[in-house]
C-alpha atoms as a PDB file:
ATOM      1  CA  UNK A   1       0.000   0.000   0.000  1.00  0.00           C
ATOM      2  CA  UNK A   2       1.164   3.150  -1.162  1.00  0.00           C
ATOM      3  CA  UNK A   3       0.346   5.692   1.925  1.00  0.00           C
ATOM      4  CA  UNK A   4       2.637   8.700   0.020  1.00  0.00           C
ATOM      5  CA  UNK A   5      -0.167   8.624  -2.549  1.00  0.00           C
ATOM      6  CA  UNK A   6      -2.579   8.781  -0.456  1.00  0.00           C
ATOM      7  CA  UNK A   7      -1.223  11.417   1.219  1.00  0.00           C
ATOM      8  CA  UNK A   8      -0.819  13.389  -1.974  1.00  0.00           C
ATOM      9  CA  UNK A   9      -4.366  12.847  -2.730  1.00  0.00           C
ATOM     10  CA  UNK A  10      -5.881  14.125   0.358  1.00  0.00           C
ATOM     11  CA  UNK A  11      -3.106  16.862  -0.164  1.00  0.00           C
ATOM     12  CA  UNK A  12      -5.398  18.152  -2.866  1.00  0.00           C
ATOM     13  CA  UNK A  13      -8.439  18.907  -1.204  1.00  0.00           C
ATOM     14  CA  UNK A  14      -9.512  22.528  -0.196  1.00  0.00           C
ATOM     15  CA  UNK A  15     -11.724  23.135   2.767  1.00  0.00           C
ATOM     16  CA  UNK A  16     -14.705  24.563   2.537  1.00  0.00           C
ATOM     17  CA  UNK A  17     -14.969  27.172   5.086  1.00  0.00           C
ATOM     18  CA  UNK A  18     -11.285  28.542   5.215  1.00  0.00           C
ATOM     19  CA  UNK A  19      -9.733  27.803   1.544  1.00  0.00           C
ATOM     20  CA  UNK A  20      -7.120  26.039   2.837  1.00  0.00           C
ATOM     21  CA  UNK A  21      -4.780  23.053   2.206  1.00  0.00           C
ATOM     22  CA  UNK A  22      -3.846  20.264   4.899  1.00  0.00           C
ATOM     23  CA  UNK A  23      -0.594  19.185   5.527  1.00  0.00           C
ATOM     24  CA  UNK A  24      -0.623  15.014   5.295  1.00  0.00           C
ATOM     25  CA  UNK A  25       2.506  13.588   6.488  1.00  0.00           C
ATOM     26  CA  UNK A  26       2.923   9.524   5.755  1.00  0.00           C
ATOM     27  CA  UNK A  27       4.404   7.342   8.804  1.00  0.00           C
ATOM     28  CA  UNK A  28       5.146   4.068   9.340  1.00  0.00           C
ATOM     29  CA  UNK A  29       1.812   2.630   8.729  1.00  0.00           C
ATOM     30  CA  UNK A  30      -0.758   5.562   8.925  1.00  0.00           C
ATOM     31  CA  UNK A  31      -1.254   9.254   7.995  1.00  0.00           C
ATOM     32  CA  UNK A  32      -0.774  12.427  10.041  1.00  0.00           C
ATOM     33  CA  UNK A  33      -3.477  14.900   8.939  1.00  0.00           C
ATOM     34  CA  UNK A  34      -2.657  18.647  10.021  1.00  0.00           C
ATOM     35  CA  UNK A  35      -5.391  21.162   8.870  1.00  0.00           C
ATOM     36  CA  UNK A  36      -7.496  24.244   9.980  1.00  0.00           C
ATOM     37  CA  UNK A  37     -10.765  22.791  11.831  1.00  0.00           C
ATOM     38  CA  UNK A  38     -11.932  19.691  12.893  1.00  0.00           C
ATOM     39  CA  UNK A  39     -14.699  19.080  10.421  1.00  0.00           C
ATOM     40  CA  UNK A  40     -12.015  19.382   7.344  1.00  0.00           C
ATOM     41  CA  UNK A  41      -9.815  16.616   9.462  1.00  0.00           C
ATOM     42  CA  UNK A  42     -13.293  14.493  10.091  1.00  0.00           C
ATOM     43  CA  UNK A  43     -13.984  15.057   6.465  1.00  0.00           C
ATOM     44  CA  UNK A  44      -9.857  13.624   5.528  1.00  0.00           C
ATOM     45  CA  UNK A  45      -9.772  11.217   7.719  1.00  0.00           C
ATOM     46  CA  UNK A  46     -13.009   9.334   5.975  1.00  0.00           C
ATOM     47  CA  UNK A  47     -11.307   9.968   2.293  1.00  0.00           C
ATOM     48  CA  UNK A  48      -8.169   8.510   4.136  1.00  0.00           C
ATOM     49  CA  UNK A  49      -9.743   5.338   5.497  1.00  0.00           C
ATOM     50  CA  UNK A  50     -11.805   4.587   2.062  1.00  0.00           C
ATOM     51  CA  UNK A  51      -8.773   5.410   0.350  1.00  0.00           C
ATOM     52  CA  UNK A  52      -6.893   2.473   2.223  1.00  0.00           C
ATOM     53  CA  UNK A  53      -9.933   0.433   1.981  1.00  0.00           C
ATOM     54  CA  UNK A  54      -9.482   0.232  -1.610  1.00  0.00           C
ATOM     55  CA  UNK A  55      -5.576  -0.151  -1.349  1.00  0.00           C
ATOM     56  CA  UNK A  56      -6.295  -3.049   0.787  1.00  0.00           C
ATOM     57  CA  UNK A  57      -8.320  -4.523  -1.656  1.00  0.00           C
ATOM     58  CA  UNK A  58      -6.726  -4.139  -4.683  1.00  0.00           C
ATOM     59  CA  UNK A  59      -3.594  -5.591  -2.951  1.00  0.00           C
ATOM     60  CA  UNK A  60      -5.450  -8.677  -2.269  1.00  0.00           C
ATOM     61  CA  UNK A  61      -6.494  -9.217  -5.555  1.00  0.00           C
ATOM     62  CA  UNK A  62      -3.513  -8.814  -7.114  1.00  0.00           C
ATOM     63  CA  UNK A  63      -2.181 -11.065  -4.748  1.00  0.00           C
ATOM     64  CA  UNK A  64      -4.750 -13.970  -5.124  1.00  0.00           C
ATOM     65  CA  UNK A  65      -4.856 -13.433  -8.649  1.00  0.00           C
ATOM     66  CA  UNK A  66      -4.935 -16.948 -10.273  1.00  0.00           C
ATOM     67  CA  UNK A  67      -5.958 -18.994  -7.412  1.00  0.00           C
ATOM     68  CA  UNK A  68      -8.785 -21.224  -7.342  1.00  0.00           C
ATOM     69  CA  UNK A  69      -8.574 -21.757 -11.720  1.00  0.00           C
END
């Protein structure tokens, strides 16, 4: 799982109410999120945890891919 991407996506995002950027730093095996209110870091943290959701899950297919033919 590639957590720099993800960071760089979330990266992207604007807030709503202030205009403003966050900061999303990867770590060993999660994201810091550092932004201007708490309902723009509610809002990143859900893109975050879908976004590793999907990670997850492609991962696992490309890793079962071709068992059980």
């Amino acid at each position: 799982m590639d957590l720099r991407k993800i960071a760089r996506n979330l990266e992207r995002e604007r807030c709503s109410k202030h205009n403003e950027k966050p900061k999303a730093t990867p770590k060993r095996d999660s994201i810091d999120i550092s932004c201007c209110c708490e309902e723009f870091r509610t809002k990143l943290t859900n893109k975050m945890s879908s976004e590793i959701k999907k990670e997850v899950e492609n991962d696992l297919k490309k890793a079962f891919k071709g068992f059980g033919k």
